[in-house]
Protein backbone atom coordinates (compact mmCIF):
# COMPACT_ATOMS: atom_id res chain seq x y z
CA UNK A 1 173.49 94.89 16.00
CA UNK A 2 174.85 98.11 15.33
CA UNK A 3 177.13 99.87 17.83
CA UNK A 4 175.80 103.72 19.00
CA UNK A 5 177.67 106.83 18.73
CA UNK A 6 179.26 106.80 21.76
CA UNK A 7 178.41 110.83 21.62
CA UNK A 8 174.62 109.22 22.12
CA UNK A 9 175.31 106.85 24.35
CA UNK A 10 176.76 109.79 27.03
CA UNK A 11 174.13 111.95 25.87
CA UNK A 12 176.39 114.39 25.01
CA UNK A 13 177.60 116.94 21.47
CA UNK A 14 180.82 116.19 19.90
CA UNK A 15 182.53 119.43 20.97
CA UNK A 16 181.78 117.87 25.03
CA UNK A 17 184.45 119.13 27.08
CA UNK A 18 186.55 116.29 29.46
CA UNK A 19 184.60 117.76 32.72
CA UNK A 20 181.34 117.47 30.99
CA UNK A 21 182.35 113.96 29.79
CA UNK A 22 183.29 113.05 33.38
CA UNK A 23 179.91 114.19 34.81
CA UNK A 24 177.82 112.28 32.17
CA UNK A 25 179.45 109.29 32.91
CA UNK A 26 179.20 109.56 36.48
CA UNK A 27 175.41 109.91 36.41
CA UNK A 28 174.35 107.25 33.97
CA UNK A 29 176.65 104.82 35.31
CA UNK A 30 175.56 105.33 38.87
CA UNK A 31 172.04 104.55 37.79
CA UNK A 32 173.27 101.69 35.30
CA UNK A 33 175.61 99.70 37.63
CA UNK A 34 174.52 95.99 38.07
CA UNK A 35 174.64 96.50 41.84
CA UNK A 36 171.61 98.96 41.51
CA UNK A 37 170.00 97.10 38.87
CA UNK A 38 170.15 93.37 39.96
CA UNK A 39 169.05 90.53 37.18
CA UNK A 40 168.34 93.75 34.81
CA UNK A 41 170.33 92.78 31.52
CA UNK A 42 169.48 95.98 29.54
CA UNK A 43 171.25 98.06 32.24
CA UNK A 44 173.91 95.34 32.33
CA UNK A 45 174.38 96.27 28.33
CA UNK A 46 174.18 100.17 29.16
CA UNK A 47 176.59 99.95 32.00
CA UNK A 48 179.21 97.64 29.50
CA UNK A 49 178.62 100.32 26.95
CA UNK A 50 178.85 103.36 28.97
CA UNK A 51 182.30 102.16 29.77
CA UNK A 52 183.57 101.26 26.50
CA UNK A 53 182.44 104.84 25.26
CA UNK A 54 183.85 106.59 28.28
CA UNK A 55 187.17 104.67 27.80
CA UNK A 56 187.56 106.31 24.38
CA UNK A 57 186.63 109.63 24.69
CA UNK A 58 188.49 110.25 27.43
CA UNK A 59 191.20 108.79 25.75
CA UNK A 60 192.44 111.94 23.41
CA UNK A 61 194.09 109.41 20.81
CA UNK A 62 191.49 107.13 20.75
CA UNK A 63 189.17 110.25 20.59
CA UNK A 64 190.80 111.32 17.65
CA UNK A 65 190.65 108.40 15.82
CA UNK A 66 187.20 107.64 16.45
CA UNK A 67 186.47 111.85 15.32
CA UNK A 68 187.88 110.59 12.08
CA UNK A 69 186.57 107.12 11.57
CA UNK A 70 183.94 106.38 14.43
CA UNK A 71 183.55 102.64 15.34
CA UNK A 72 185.72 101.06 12.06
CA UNK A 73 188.80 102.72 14.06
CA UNK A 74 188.75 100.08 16.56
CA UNK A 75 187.28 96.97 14.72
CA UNK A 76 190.65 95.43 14.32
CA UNK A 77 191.31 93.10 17.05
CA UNK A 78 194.27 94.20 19.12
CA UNK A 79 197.61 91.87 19.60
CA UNK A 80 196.81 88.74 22.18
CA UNK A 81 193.26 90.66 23.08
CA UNK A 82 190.19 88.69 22.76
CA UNK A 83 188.40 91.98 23.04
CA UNK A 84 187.63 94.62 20.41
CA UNK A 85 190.21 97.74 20.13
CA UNK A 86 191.26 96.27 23.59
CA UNK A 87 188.76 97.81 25.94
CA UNK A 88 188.96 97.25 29.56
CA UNK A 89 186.75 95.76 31.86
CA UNK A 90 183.76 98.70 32.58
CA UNK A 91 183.85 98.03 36.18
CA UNK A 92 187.91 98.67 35.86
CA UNK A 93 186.30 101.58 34.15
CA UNK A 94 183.91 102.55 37.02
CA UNK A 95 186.43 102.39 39.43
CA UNK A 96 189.31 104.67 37.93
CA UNK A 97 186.37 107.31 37.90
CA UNK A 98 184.58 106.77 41.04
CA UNK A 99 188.04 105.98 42.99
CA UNK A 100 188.56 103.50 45.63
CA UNK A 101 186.50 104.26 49.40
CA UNK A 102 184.16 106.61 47.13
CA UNK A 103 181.16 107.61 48.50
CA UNK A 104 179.21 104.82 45.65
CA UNK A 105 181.22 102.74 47.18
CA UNK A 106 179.39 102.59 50.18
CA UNK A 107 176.19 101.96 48.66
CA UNK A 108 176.87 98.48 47.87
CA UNK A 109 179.21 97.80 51.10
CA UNK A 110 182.37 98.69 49.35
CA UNK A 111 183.67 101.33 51.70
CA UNK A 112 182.69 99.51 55.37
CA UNK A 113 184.68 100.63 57.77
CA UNK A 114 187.09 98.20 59.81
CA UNK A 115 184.39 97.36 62.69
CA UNK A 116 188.02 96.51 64.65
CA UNK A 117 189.12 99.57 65.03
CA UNK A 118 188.34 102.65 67.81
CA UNK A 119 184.98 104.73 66.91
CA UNK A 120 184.33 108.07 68.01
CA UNK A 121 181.01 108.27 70.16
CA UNK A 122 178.48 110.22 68.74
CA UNK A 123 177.00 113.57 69.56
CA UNK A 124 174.18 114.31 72.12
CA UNK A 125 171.62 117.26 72.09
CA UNK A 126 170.32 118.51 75.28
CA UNK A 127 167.31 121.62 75.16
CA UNK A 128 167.55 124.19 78.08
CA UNK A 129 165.07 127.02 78.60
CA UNK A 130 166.56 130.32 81.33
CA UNK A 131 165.12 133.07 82.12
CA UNK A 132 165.88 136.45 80.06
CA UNK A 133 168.08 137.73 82.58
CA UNK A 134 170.01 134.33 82.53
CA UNK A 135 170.80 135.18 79.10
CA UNK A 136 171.47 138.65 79.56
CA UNK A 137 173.62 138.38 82.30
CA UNK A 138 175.73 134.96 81.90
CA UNK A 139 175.10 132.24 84.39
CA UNK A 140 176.43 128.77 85.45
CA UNK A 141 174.27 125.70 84.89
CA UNK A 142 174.32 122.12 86.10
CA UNK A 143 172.04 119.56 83.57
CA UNK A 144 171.28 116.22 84.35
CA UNK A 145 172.42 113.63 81.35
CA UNK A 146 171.52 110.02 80.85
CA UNK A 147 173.88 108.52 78.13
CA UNK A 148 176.71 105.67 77.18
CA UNK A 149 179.65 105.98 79.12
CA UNK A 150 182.96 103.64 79.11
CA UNK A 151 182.52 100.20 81.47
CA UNK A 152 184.52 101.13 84.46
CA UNK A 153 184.96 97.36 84.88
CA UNK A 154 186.17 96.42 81.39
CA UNK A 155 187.73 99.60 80.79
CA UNK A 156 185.51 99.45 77.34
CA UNK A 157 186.84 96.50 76.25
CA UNK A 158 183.78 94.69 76.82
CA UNK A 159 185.77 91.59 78.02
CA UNK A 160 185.83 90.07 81.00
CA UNK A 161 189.58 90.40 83.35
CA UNK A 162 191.80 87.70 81.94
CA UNK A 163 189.91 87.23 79.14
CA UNK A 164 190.21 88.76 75.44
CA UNK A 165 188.67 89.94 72.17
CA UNK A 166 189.83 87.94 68.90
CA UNK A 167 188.61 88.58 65.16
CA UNK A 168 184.98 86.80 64.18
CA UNK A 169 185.93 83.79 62.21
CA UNK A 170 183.22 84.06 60.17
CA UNK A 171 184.65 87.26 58.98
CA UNK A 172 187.81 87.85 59.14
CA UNK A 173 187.01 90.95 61.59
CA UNK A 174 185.61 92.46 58.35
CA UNK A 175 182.05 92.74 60.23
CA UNK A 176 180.59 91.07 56.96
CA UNK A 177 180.65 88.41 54.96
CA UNK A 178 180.76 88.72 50.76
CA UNK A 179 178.55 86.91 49.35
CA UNK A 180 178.78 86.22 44.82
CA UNK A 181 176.42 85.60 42.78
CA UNK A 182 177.07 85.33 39.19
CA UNK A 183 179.08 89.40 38.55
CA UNK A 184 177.34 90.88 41.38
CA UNK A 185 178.65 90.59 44.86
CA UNK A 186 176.44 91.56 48.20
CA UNK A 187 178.04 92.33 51.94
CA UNK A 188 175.37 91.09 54.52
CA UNK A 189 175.83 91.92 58.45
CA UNK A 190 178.16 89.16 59.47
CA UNK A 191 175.63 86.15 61.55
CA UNK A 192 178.42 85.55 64.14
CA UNK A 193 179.71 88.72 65.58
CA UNK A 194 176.81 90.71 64.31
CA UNK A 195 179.32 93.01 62.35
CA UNK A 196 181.41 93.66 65.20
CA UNK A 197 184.09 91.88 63.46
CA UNK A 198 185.53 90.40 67.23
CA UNK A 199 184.09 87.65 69.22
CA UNK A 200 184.96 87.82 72.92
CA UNK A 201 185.49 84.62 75.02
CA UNK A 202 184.35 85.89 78.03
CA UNK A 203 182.54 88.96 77.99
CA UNK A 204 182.25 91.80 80.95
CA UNK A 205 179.52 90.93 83.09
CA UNK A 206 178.36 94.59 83.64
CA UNK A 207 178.42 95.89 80.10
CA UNK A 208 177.50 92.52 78.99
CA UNK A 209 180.21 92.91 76.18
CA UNK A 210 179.01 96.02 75.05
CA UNK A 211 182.03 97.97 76.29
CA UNK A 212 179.52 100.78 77.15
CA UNK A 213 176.45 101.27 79.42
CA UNK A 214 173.61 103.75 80.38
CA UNK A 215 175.20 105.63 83.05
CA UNK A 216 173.30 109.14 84.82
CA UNK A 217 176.22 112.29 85.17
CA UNK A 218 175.69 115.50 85.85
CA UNK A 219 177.42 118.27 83.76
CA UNK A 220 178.23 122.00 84.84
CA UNK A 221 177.64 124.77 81.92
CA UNK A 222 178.97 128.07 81.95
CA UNK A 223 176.35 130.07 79.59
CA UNK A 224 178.08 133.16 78.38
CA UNK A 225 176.42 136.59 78.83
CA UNK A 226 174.66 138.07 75.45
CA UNK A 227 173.16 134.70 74.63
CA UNK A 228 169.42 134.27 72.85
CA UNK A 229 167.19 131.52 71.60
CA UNK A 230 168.86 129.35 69.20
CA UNK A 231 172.29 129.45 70.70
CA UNK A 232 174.48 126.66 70.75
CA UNK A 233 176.73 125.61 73.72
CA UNK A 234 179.43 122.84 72.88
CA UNK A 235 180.54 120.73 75.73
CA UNK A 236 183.56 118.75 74.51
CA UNK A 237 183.51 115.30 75.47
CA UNK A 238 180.18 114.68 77.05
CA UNK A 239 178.77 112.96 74.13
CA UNK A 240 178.34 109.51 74.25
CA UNK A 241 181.24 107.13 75.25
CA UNK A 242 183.62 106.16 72.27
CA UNK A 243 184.06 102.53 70.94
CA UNK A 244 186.97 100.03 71.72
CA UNK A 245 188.73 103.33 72.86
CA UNK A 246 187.87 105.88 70.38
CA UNK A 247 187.08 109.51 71.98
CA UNK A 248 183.36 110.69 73.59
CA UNK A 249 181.41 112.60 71.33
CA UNK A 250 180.24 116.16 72.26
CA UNK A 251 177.44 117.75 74.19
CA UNK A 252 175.42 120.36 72.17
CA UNK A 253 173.05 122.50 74.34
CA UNK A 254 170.49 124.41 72.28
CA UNK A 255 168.98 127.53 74.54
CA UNK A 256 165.53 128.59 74.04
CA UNK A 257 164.98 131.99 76.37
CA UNK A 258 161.99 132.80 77.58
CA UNK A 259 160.58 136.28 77.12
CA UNK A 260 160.56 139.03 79.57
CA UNK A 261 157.87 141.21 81.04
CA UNK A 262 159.02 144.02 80.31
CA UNK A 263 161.97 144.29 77.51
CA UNK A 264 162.04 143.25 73.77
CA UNK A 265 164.74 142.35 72.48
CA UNK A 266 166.40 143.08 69.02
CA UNK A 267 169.78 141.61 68.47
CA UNK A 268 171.83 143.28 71.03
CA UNK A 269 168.96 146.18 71.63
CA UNK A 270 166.86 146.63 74.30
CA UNK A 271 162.94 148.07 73.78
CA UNK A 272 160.60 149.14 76.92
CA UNK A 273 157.97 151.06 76.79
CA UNK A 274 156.89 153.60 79.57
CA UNK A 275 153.47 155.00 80.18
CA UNK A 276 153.40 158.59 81.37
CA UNK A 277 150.37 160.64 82.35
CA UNK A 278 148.85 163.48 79.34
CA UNK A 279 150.32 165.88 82.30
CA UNK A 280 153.78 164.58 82.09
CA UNK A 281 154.19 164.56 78.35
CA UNK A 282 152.50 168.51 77.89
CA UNK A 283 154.30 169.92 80.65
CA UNK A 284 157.56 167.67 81.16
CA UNK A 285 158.84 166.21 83.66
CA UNK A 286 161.58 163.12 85.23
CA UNK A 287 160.51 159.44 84.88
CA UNK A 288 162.16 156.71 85.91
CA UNK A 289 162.91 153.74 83.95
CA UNK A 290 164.01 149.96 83.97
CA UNK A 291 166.78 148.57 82.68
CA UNK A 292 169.12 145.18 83.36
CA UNK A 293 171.04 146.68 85.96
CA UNK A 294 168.14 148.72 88.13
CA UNK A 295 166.75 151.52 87.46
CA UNK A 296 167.68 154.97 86.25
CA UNK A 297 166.05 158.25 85.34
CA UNK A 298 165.07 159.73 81.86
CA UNK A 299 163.89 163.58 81.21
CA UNK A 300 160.90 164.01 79.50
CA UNK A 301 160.77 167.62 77.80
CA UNK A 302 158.12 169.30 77.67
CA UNK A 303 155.65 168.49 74.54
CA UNK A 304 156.33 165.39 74.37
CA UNK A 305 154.64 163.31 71.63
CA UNK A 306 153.07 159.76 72.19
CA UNK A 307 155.82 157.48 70.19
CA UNK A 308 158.78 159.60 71.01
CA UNK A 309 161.88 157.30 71.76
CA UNK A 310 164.57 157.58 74.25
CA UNK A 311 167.88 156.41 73.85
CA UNK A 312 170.25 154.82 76.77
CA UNK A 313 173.61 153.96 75.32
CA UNK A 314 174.99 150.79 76.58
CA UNK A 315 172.04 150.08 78.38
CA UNK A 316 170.84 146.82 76.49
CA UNK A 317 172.29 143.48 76.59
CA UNK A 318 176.40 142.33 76.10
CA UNK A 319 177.98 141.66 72.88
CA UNK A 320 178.46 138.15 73.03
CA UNK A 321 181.33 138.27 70.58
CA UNK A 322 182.76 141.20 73.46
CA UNK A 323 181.77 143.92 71.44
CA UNK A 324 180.19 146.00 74.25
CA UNK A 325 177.14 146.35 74.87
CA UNK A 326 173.51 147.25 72.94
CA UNK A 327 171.28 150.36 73.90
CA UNK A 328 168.35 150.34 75.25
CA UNK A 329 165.16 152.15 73.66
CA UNK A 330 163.05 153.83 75.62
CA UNK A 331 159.16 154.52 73.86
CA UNK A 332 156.96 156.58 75.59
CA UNK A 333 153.34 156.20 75.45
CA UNK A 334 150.93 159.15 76.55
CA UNK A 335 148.13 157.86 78.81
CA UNK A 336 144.31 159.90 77.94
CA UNK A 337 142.33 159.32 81.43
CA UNK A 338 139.68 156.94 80.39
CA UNK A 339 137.50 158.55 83.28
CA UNK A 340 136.77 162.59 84.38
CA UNK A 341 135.80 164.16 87.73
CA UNK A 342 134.09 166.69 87.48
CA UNK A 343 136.49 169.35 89.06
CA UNK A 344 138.63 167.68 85.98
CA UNK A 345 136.18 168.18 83.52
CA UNK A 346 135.85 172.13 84.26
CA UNK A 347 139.38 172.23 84.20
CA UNK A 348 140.27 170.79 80.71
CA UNK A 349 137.08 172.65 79.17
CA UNK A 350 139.12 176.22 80.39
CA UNK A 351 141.94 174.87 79.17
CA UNK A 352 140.36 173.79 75.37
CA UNK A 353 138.57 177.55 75.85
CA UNK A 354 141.94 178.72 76.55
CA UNK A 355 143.75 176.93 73.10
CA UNK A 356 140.68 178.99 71.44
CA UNK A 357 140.65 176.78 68.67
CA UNK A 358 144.00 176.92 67.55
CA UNK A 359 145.63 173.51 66.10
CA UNK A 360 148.71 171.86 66.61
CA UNK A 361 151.52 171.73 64.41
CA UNK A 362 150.97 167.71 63.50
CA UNK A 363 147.06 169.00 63.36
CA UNK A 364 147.79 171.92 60.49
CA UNK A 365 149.94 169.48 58.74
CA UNK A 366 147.71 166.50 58.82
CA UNK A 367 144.98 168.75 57.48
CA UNK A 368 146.29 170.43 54.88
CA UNK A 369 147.59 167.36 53.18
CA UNK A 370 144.30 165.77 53.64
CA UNK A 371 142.61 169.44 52.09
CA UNK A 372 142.69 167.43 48.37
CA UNK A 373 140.56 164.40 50.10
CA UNK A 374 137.49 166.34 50.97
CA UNK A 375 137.14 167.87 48.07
């Protein structure tokens, strides 16, 4: 049967560039490798010829030649080679791209770690809800964790005083066992030491070998001030208890903040809104307000408008980076008495007899934009 272009066969122009050549190669042969593709002889085929057309245009000689004359450059049978052009081996091929310990690798067991060898514990997550003032403020903490710490009696060895670990037979302290059939090979979780890759003789009676066991500590947190919903607090080594040695993982505390009465917040801003009386806001007048640290007092002029904001400076919540600290925003909103005495009644009619009509600046300008509209 006719060979392909090997152009074709990469899916690629003749003018491909050696990073485009590299990519195409990578993708087809990760979905053609026999690993993937298991008693599938067409993808057997592709994968052989993948690498045999890889191997020659990367190849800027061979490249050339095969520009020039295409497949009859290589039909002569190179010196002591049973194999055409002498072409290597396409999982020699695979390898020189992928590298050894690549991350394919570890899709068919290739890249197992040594199951001897110390293992970092692994990271814990632990969601805490305080109060808005918590946050604002800064507080200390104390959480109650349930997690794998180091046998105190084995010292994490998981063996028994006296006694010791030694590699799995079965194994070799790989933690698997290889397995070939035909040109494929499969790792399996080793039956023996259940890819621990160590047998003990006598293992630790508390940790029953484990090296490890569900132990209940409590952990003190500082939580800085300046802190909202979604932070994250790290607390190194209070993870879960390393293996054969290796170090504890790390504590991650996610805060979730729970919102206040009175304040909104906006980053490092502060928002509170203050009712004053129709009185207050015509004729002015000294209101006191809220804010983290007690209370202090705001002047209302005279006229004031329902919406009209008041800035504090410094007043809102600390920078947690230590950039200061946020203002606070003070929005006034102008109460209308829902119910009249009559003594109040008589007054406000004088005092609409006394206004005699006339509008309001936001009135006049309100109106005469809206002059078009009721046409």
């Amino acid at each position: 049967m006719a060979k392909r272009d090997y152009y074709a066969v990469l899916g690629l122009e003749k003018g491909a560039s050696e990073e485009e050549l590299k990519k195409a190669y990578r993708r087809l042969a990760v979905k053609f490798h026999p690993d993937k593709n298991p008693g599938d002889k067409v993808a057997e085929e592709n994968f052989k010829e993948l690498g045999e057309a890889y191997e020659v245009l990367n190849d800027p000689q061979k490249r050339a030649a095969y520009d020039q004359y295409g497949h009859a450059a290589f039909d002569r049978r190179a010196s002591g080679s049973g194999r055409a052009g002498g072409f290597h081996d396409p999982f020699e091929v695979f390898r020189e791209v992928f590298g050894g310990g690549s991350i394919f690798e570890d899709l068919f067991g290739g890249g197992q770690q040594d199951p001897s060898q110390s293992q970092r514990g692994g990271d814990l997550r632990y969601d805490m809800e305080i109060s808005f003032e918590e946050a604002s403020h800064g507080c200390e903490k104390e959480i109650t964790v349930t997690k794998p710490e180091r046998c105190e009696d084995c010292q994490g060895t998981g063996a028994e005083a006296g006694s010791r670990a030694r590699n799995c037979p079965t194994c070799g302290g790989r933690g698997q066992v290889i397995t070939s059939r035909g040109i494929f090979s499969i790792a399996q979780t080793c039956p023996q030491c259940q890819g621990a890759g160590r047998i003990i003789d006598k293992p630790c009676k508390t940790c029953r070998g484990n090296g490890r066991r569900e132990r209940t500590s409590k952990i003190k947190l500082r939580i800085p001030a300046g802190v909202d919903s979604g932070s994250r607090l790290r607390s190194a080594g209070n993870g879960e208890a390393g293996w054969r040695g290796g170090p504890s993982g790390d504590l991650y505390v996610i805060l979730h903040v729970k919102p206040h009465e009175i304040f909104q917040r906006d980053g490092d801003d502060l928002l509170c809104e203050v009712p004053v009386s129709f009185v207050q806001a015509a004729l002015g007048t000294e209101i006191e307000v809220p804010t983290l640290d007690g209370k202090t007092a705001v002047e209302v002029p005279p006229g004031t408008q329902p919406g009209t904001m008041f800035r504090l400076k410094g007043k809102g919540v600390k920078n947690i980076q230590g950039y200061g600290h946020g203002d606070l925003h003070v929005r006034v909103s102008v109460e209308v008495p829902s119910q009249l005495s009559s003594a109040q009644r008589t007054k406000l009619e004088e005092f609409a007899a006394l206004c005699n009509g006339k509008e309001s600046p936001l009135s006049q300008s309100f109106f005469e934009k809206a002059k078009k509209l009721f046409k």
